[in-house]
PDB file of N, CA and C in Angstrom:
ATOM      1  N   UNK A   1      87.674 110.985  99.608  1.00  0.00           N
ATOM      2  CA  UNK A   1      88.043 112.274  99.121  1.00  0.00           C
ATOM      3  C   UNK A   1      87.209 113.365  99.788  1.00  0.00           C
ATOM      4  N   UNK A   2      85.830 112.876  99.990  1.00  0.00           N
ATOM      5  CA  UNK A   2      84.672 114.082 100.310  1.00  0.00           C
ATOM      6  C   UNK A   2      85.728 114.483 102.236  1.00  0.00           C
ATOM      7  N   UNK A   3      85.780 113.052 102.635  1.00  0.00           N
ATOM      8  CA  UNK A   3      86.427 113.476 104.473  1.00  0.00           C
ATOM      9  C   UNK A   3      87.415 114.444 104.119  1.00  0.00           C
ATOM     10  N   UNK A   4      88.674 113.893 103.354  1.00  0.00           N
ATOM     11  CA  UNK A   4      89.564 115.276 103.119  1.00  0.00           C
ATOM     12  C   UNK A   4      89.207 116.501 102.701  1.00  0.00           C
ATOM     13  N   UNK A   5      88.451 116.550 101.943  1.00  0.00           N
ATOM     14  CA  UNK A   5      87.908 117.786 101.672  1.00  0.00           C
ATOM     15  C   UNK A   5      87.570 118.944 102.780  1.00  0.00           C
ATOM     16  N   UNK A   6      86.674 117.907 103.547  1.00  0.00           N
ATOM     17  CA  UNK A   6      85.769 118.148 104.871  1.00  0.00           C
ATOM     18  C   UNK A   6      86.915 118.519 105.727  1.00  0.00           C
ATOM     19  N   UNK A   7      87.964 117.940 106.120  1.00  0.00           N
ATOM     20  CA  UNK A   7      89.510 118.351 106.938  1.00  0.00           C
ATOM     21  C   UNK A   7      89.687 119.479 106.466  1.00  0.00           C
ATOM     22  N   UNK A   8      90.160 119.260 105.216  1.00  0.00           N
ATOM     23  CA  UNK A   8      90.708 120.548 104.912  1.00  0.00           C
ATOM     24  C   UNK A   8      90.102 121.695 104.437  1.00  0.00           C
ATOM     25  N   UNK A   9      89.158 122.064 104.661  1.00  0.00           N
ATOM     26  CA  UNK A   9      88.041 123.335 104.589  1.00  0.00           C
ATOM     27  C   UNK A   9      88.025 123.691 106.330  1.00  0.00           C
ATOM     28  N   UNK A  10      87.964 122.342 107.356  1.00  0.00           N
ATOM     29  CA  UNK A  10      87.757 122.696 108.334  1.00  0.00           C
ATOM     30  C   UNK A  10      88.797 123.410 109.337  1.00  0.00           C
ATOM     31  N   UNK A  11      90.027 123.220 108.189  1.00  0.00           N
ATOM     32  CA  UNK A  11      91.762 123.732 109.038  1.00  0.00           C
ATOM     33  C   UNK A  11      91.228 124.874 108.055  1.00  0.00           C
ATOM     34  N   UNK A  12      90.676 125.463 107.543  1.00  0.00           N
ATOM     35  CA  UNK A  12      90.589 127.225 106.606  1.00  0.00           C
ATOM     36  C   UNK A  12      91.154 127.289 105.763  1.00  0.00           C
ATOM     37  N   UNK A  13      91.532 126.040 105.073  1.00  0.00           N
ATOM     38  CA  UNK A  13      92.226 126.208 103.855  1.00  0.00           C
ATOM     39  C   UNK A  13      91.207 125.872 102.437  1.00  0.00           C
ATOM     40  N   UNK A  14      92.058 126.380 101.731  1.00  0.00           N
ATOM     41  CA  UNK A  14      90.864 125.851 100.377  1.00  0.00           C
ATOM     42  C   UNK A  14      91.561 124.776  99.278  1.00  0.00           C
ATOM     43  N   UNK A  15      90.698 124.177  98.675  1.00  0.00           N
ATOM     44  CA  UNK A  15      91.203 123.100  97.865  1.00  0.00           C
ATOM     45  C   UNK A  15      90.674 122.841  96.256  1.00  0.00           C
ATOM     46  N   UNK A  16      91.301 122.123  95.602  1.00  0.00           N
ATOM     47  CA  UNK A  16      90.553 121.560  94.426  1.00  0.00           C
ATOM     48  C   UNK A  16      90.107 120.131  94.399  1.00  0.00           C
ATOM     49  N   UNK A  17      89.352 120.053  94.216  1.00  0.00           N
ATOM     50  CA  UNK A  17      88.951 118.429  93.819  1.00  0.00           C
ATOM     51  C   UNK A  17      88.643 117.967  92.397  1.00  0.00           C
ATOM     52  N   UNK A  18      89.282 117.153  91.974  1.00  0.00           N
ATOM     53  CA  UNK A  18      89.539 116.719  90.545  1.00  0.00           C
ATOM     54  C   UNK A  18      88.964 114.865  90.548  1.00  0.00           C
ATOM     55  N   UNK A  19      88.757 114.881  89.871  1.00  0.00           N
ATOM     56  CA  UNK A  19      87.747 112.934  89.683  1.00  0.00           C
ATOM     57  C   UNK A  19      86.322 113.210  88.377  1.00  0.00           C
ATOM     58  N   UNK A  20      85.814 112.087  88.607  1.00  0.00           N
ATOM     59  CA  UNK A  20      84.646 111.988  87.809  1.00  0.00           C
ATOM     60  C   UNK A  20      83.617 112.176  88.659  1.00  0.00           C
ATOM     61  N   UNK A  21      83.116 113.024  88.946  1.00  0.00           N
ATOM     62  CA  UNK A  21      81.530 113.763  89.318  1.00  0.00           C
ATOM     63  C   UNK A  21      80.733 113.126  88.492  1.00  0.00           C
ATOM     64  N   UNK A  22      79.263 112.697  89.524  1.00  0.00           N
ATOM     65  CA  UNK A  22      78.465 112.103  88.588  1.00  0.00           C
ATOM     66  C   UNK A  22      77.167 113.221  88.134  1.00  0.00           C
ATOM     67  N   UNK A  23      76.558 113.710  87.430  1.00  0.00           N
ATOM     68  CA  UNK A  23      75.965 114.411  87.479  1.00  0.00           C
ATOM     69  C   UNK A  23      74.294 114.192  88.203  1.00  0.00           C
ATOM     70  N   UNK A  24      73.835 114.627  88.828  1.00  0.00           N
ATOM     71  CA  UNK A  24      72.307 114.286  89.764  1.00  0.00           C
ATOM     72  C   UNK A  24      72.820 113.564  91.095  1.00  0.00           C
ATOM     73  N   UNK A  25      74.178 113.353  90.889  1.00  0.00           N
ATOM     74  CA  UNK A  25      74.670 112.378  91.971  1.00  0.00           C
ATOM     75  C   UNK A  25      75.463 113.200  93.267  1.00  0.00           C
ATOM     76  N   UNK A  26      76.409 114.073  92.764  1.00  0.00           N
ATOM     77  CA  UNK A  26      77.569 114.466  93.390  1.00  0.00           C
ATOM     78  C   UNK A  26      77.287 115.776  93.918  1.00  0.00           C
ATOM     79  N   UNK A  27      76.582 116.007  93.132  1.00  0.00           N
ATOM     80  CA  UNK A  27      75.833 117.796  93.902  1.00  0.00           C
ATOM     81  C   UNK A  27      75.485 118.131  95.058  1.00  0.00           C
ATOM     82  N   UNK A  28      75.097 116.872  95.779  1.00  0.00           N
ATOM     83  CA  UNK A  28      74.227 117.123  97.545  1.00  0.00           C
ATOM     84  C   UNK A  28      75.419 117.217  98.214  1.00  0.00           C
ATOM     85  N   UNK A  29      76.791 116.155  98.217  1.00  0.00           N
ATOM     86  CA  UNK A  29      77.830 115.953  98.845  1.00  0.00           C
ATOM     87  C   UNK A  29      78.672 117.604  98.512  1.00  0.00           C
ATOM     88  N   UNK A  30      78.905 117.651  97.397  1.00  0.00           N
ATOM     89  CA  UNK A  30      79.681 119.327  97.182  1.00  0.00           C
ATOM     90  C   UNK A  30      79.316 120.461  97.865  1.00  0.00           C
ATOM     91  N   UNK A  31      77.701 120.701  97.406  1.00  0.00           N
ATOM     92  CA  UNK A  31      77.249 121.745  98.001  1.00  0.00           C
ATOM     93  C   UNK A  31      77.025 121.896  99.442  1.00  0.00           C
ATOM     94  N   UNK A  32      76.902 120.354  99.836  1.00  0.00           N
ATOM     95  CA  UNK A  32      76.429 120.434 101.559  1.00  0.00           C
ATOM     96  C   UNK A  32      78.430 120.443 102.271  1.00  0.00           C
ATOM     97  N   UNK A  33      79.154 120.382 101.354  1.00  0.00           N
ATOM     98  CA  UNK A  33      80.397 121.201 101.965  1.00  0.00           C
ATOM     99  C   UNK A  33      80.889 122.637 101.935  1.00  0.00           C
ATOM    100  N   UNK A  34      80.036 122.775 100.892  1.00  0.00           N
ATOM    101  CA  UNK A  34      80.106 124.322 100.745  1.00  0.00           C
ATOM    102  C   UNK A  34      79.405 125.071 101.780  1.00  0.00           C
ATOM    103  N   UNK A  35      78.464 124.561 101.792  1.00  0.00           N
ATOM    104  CA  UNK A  35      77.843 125.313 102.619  1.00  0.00           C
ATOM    105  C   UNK A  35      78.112 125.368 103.967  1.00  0.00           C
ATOM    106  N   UNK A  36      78.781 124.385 104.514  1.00  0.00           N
ATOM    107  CA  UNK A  36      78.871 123.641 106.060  1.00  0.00           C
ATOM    108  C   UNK A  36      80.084 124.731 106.439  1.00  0.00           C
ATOM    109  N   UNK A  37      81.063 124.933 105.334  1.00  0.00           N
ATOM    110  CA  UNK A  37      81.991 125.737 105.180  1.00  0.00           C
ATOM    111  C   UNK A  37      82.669 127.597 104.896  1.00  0.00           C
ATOM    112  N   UNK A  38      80.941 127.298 104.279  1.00  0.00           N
ATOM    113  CA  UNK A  38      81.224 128.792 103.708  1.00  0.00           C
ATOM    114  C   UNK A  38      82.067 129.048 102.218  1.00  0.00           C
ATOM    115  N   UNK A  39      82.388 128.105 101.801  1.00  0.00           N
ATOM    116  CA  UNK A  39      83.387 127.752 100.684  1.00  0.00           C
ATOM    117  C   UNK A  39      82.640 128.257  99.456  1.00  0.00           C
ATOM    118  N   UNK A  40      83.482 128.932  98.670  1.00  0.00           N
ATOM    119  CA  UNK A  40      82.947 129.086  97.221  1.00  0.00           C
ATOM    120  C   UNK A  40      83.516 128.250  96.084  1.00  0.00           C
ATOM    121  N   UNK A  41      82.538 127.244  95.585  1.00  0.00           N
ATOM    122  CA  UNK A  41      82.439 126.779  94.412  1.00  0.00           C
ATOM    123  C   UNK A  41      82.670 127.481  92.925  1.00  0.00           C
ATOM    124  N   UNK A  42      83.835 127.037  92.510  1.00  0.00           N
ATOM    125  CA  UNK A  42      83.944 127.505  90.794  1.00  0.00           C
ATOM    126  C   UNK A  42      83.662 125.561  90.143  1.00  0.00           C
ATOM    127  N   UNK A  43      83.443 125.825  88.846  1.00  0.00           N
ATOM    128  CA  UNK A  43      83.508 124.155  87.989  1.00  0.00           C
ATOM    129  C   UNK A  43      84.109 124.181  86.953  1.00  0.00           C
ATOM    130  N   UNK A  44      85.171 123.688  86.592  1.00  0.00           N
ATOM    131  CA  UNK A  44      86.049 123.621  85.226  1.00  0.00           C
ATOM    132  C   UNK A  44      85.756 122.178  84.464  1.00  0.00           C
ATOM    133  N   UNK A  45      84.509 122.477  83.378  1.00  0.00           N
ATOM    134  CA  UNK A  45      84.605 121.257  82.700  1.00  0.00           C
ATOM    135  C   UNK A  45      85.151 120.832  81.717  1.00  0.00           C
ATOM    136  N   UNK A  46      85.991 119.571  81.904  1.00  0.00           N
ATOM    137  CA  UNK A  46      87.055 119.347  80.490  1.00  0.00           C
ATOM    138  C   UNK A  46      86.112 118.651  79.480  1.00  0.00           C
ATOM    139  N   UNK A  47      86.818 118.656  78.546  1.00  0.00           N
ATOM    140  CA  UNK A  47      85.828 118.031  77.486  1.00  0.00           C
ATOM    141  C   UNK A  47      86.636 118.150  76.463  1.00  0.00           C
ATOM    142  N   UNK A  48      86.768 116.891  75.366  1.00  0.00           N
ATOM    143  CA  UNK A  48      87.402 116.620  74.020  1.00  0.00           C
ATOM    144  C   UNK A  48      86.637 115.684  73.043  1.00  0.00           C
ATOM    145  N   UNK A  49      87.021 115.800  71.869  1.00  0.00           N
ATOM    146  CA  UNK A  49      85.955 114.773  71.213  1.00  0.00           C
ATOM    147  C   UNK A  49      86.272 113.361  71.482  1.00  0.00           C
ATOM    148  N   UNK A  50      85.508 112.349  71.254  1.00  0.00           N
ATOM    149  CA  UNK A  50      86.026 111.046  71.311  1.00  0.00           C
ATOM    150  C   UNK A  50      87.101 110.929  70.627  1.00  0.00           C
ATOM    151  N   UNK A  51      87.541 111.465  69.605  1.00  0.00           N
ATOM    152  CA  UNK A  51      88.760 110.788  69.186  1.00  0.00           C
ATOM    153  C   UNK A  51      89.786 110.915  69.393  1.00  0.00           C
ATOM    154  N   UNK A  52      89.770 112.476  69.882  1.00  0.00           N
ATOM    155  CA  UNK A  52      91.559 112.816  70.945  1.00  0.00           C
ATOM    156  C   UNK A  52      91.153 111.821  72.091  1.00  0.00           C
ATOM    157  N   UNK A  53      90.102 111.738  73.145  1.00  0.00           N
ATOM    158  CA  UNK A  53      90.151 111.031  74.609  1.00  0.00           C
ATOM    159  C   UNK A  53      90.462 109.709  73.883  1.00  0.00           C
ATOM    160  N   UNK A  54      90.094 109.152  72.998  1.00  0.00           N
ATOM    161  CA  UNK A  54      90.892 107.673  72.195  1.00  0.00           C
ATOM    162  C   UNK A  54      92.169 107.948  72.278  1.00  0.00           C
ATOM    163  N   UNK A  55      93.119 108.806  71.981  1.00  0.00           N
ATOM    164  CA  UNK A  55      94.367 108.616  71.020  1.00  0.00           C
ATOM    165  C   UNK A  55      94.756 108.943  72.411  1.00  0.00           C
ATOM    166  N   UNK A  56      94.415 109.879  73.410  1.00  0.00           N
ATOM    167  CA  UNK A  56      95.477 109.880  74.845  1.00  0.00           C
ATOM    168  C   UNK A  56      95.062 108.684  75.053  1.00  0.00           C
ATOM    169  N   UNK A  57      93.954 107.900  75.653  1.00  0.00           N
ATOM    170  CA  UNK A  57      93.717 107.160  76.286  1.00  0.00           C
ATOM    171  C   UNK A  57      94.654 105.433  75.589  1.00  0.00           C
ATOM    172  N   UNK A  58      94.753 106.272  74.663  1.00  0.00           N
ATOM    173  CA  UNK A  58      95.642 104.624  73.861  1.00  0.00           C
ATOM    174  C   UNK A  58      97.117 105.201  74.325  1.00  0.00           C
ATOM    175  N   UNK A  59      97.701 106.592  74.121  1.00  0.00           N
ATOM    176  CA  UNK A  59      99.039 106.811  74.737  1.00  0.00           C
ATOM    177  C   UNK A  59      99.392 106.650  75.948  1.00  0.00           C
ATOM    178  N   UNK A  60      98.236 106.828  76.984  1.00  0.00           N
ATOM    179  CA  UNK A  60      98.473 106.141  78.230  1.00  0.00           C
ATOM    180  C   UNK A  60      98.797 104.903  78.451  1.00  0.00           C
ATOM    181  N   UNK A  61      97.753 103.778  77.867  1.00  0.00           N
ATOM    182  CA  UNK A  61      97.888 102.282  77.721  1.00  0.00           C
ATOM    183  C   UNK A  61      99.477 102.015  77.371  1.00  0.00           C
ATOM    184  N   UNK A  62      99.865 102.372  76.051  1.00  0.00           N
ATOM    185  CA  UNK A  62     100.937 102.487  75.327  1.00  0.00           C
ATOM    186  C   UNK A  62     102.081 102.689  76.556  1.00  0.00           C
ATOM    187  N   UNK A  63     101.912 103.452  77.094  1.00  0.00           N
ATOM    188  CA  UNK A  63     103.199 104.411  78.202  1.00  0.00           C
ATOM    189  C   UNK A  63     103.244 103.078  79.398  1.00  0.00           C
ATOM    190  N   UNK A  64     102.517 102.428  79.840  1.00  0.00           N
ATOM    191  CA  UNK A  64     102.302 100.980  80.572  1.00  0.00           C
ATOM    192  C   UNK A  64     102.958 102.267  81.837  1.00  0.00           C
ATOM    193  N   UNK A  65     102.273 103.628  82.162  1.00  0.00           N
ATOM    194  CA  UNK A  65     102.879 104.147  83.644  1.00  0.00           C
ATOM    195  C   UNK A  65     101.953 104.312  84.272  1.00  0.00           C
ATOM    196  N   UNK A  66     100.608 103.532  84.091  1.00  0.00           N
ATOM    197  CA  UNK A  66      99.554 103.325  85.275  1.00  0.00           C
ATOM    198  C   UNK A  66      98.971 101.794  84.792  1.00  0.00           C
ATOM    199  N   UNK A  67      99.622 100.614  85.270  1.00  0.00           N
ATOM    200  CA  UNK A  67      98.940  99.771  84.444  1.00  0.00           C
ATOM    201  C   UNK A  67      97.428  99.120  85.218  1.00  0.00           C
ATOM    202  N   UNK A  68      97.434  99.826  86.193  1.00  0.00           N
ATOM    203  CA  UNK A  68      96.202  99.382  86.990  1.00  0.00           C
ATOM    204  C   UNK A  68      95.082 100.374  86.974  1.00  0.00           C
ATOM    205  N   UNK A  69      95.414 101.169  86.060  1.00  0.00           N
ATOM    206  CA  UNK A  69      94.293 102.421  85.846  1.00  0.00           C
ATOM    207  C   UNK A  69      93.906 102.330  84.884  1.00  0.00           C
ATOM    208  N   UNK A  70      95.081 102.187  83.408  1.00  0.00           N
ATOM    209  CA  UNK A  70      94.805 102.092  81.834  1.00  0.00           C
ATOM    210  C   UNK A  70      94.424 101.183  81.135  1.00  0.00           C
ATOM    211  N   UNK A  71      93.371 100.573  81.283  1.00  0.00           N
ATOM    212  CA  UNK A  71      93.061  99.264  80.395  1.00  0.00           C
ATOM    213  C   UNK A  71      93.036  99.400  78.785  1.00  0.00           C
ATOM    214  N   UNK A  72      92.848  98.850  78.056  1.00  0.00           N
ATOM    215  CA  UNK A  72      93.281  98.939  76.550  1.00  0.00           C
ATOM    216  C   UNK A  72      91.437  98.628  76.775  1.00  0.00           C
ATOM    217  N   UNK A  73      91.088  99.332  75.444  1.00  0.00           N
ATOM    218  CA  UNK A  73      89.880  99.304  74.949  1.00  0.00           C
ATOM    219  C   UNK A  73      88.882  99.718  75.731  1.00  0.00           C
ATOM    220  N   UNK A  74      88.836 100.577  76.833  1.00  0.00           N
ATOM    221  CA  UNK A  74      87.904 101.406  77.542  1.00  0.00           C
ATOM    222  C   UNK A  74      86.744 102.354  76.498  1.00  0.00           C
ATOM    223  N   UNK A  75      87.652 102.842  76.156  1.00  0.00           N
ATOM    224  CA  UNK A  75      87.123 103.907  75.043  1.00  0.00           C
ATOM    225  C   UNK A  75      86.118 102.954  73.782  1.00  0.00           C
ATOM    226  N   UNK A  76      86.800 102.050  73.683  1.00  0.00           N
ATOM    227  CA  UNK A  76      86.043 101.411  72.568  1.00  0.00           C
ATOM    228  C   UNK A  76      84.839 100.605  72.985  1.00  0.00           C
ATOM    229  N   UNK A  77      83.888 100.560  74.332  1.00  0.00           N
ATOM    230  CA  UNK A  77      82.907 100.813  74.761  1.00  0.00           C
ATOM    231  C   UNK A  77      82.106 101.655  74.858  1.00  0.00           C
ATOM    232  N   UNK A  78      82.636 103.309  74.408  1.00  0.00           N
ATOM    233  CA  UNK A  78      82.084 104.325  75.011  1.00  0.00           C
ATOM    234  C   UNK A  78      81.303 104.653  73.363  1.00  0.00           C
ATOM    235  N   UNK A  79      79.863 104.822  73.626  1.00  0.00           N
ATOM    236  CA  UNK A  79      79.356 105.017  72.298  1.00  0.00           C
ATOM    237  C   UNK A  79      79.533 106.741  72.134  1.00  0.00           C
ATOM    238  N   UNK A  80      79.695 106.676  70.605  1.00  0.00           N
ATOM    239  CA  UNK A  80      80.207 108.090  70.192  1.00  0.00           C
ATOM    240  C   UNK A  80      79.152 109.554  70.437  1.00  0.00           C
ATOM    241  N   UNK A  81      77.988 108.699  70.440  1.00  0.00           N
ATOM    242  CA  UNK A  81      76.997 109.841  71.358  1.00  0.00           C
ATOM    243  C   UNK A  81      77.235 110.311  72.748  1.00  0.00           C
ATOM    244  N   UNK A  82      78.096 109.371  73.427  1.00  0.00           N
ATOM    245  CA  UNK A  82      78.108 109.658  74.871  1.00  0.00           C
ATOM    246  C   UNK A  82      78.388 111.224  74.870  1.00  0.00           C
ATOM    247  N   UNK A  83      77.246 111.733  76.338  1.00  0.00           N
ATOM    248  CA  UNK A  83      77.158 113.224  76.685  1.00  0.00           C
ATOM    249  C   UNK A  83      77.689 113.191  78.211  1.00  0.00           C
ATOM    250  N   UNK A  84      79.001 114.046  78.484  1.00  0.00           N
ATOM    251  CA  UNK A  84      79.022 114.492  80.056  1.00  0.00           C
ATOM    252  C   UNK A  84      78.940 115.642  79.923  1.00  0.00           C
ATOM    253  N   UNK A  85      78.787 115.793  80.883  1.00  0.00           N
ATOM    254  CA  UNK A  85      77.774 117.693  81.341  1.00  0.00           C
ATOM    255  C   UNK A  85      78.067 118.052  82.489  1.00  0.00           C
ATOM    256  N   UNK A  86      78.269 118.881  82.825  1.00  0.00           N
ATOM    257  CA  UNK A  86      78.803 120.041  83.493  1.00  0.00           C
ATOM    258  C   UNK A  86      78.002 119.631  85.091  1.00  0.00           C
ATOM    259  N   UNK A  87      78.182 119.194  86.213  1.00  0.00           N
ATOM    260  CA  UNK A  87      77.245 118.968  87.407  1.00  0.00           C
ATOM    261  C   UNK A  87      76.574 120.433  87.571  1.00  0.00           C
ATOM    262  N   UNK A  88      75.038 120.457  88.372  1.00  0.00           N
ATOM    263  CA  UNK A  88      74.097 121.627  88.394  1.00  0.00           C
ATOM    264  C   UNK A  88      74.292 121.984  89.983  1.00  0.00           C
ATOM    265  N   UNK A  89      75.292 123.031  90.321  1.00  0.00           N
ATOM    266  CA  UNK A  89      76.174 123.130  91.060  1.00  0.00           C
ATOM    267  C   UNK A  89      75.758 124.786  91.358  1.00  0.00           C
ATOM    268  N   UNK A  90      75.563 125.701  89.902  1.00  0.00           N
ATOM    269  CA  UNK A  90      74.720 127.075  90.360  1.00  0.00           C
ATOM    270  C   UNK A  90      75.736 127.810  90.856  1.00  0.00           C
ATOM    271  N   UNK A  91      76.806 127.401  89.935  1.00  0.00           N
ATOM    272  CA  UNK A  91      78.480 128.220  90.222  1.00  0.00           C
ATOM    273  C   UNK A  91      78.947 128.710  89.081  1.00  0.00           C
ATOM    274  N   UNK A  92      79.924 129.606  89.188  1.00  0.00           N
ATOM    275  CA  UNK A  92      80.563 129.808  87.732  1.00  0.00           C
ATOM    276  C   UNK A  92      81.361 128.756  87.554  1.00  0.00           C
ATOM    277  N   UNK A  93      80.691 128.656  85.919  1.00  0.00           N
ATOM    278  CA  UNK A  93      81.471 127.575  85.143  1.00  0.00           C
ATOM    279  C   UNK A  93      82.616 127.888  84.120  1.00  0.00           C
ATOM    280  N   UNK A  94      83.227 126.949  84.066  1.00  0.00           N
ATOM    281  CA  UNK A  94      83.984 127.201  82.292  1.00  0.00           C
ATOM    282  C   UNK A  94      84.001 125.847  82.117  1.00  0.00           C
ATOM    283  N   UNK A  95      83.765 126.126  80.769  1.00  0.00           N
ATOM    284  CA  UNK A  95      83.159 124.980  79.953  1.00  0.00           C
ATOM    285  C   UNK A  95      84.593 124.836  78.851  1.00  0.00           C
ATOM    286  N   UNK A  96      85.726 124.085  79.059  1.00  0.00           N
ATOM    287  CA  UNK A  96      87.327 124.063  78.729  1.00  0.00           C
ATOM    288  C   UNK A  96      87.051 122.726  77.853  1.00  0.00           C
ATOM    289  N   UNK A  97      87.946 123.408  76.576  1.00  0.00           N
ATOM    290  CA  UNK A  97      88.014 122.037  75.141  1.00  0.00           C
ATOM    291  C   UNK A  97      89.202 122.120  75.741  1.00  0.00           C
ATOM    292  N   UNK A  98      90.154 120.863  76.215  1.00  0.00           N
ATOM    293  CA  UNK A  98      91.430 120.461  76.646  1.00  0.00           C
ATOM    294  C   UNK A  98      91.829 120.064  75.311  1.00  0.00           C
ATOM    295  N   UNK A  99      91.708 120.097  74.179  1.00  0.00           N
ATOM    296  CA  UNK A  99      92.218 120.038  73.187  1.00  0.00           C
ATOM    297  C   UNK A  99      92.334 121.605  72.134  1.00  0.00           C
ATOM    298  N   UNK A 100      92.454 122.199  72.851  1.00  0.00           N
ATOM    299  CA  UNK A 100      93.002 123.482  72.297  1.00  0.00           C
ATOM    300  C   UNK A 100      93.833 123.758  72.713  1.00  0.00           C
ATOM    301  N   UNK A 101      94.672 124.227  71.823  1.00  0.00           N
ATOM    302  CA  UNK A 101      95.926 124.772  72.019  1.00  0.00           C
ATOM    303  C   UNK A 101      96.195 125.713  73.111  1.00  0.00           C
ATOM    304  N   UNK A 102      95.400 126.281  73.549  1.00  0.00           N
ATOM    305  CA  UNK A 102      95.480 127.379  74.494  1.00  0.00           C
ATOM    306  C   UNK A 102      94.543 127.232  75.969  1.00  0.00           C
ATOM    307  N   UNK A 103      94.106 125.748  76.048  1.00  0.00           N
ATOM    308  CA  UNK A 103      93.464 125.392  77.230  1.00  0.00           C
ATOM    309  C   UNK A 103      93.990 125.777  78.381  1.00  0.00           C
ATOM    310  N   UNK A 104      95.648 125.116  78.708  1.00  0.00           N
ATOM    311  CA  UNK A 104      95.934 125.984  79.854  1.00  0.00           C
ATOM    312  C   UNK A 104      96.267 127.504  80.120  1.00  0.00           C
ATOM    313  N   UNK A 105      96.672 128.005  79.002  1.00  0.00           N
ATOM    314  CA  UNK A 105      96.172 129.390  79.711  1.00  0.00           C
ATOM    315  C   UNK A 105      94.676 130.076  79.884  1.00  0.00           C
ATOM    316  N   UNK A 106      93.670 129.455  79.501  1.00  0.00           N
ATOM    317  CA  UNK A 106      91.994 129.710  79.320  1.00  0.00           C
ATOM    318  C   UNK A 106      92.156 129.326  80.832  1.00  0.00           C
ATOM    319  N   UNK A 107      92.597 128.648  81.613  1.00  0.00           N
ATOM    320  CA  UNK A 107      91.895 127.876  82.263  1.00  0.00           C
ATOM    321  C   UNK A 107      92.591 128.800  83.647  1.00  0.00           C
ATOM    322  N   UNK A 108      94.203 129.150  83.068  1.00  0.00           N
ATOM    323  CA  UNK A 108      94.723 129.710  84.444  1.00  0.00           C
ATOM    324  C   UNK A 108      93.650 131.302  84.470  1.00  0.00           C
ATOM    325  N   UNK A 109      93.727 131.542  83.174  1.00  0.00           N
ATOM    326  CA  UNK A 109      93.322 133.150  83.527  1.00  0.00           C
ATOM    327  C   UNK A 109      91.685 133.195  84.067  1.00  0.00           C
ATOM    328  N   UNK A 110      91.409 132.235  83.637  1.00  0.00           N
ATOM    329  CA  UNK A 110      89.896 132.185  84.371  1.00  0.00           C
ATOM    330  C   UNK A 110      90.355 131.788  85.837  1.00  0.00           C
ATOM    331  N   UNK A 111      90.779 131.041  86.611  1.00  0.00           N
ATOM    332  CA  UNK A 111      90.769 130.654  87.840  1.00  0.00           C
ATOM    333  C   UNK A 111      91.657 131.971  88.688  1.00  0.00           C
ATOM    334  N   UNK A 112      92.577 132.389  87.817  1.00  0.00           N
ATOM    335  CA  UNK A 112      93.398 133.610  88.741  1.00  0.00           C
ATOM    336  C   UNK A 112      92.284 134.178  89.579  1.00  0.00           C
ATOM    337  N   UNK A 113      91.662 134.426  89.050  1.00  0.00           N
ATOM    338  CA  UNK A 113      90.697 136.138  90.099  1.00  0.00           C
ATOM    339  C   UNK A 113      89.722 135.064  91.160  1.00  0.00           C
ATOM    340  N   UNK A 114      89.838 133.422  91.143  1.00  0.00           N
ATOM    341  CA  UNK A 114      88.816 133.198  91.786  1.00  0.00           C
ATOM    342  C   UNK A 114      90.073 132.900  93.034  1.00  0.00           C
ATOM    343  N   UNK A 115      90.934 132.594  92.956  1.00  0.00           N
ATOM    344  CA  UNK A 115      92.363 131.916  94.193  1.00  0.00           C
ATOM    345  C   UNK A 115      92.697 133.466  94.618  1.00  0.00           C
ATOM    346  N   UNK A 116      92.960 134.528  94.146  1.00  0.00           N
ATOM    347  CA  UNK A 116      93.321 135.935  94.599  1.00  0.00           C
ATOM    348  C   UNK A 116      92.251 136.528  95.313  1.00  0.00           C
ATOM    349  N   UNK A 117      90.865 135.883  95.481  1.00  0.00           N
ATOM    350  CA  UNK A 117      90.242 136.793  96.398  1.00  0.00           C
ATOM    351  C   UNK A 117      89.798 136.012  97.532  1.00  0.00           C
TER     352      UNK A 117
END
């Protein structure tokens, strides 16, 4: 993903990258494209409580339309303390509950002014 990235910053175009970022991990690889590039970094972090990411993550299983992605009982490993956090990236963030009703428009009207300039 990081080579495509690297392509396509290097043809002048700009992109999103979407996956699981590790946090302390993924920061040297991002920023040392940003920079190589000139590229400006925004971070949209999703986040829901465990018990909606349960109930999609069981409607996915349920839906059998990724069966090599959705394993049954993933979630029911994940202890209810588990914390993900935002990577330290030194960009504007938004910090997005995907379980609100109004996530995607939070999310378009925040990103509009960063794709328009």
């Amino acid at each position: 993903m990081l080579r495509a990235a690297d392509a396509i910053l290097t043809a002048g175009q700009g992109l999103i990258l979407e996956t699981h970022f590790y946090l302390g991990m993924s920061e040297p690889d991002l920023l040392g494209l940003s920079e190589k590039h000139g590229a400006q970094i925004i971070q949209i972090h999703c986040s829901a409580d465990m018990v909606e990411l349960k109930r999609r993550h069981a409607a996915r299983v349920e839906s059998q339309l990724r069966p090599f992605i959705d394993h049954p009982g993933i979630h029911d490993r994940i202890p209810e303390n588990a914390n993900w956090k935002p990577l330290e990236l030194h960009a504007p963030l938004l910090r997005l509950d995907t379980s609100a009703e109004d996530a995607s428009a939070q999310v378009m009207a925040w990103v509009r002014p960063w794709v328009n300039s």
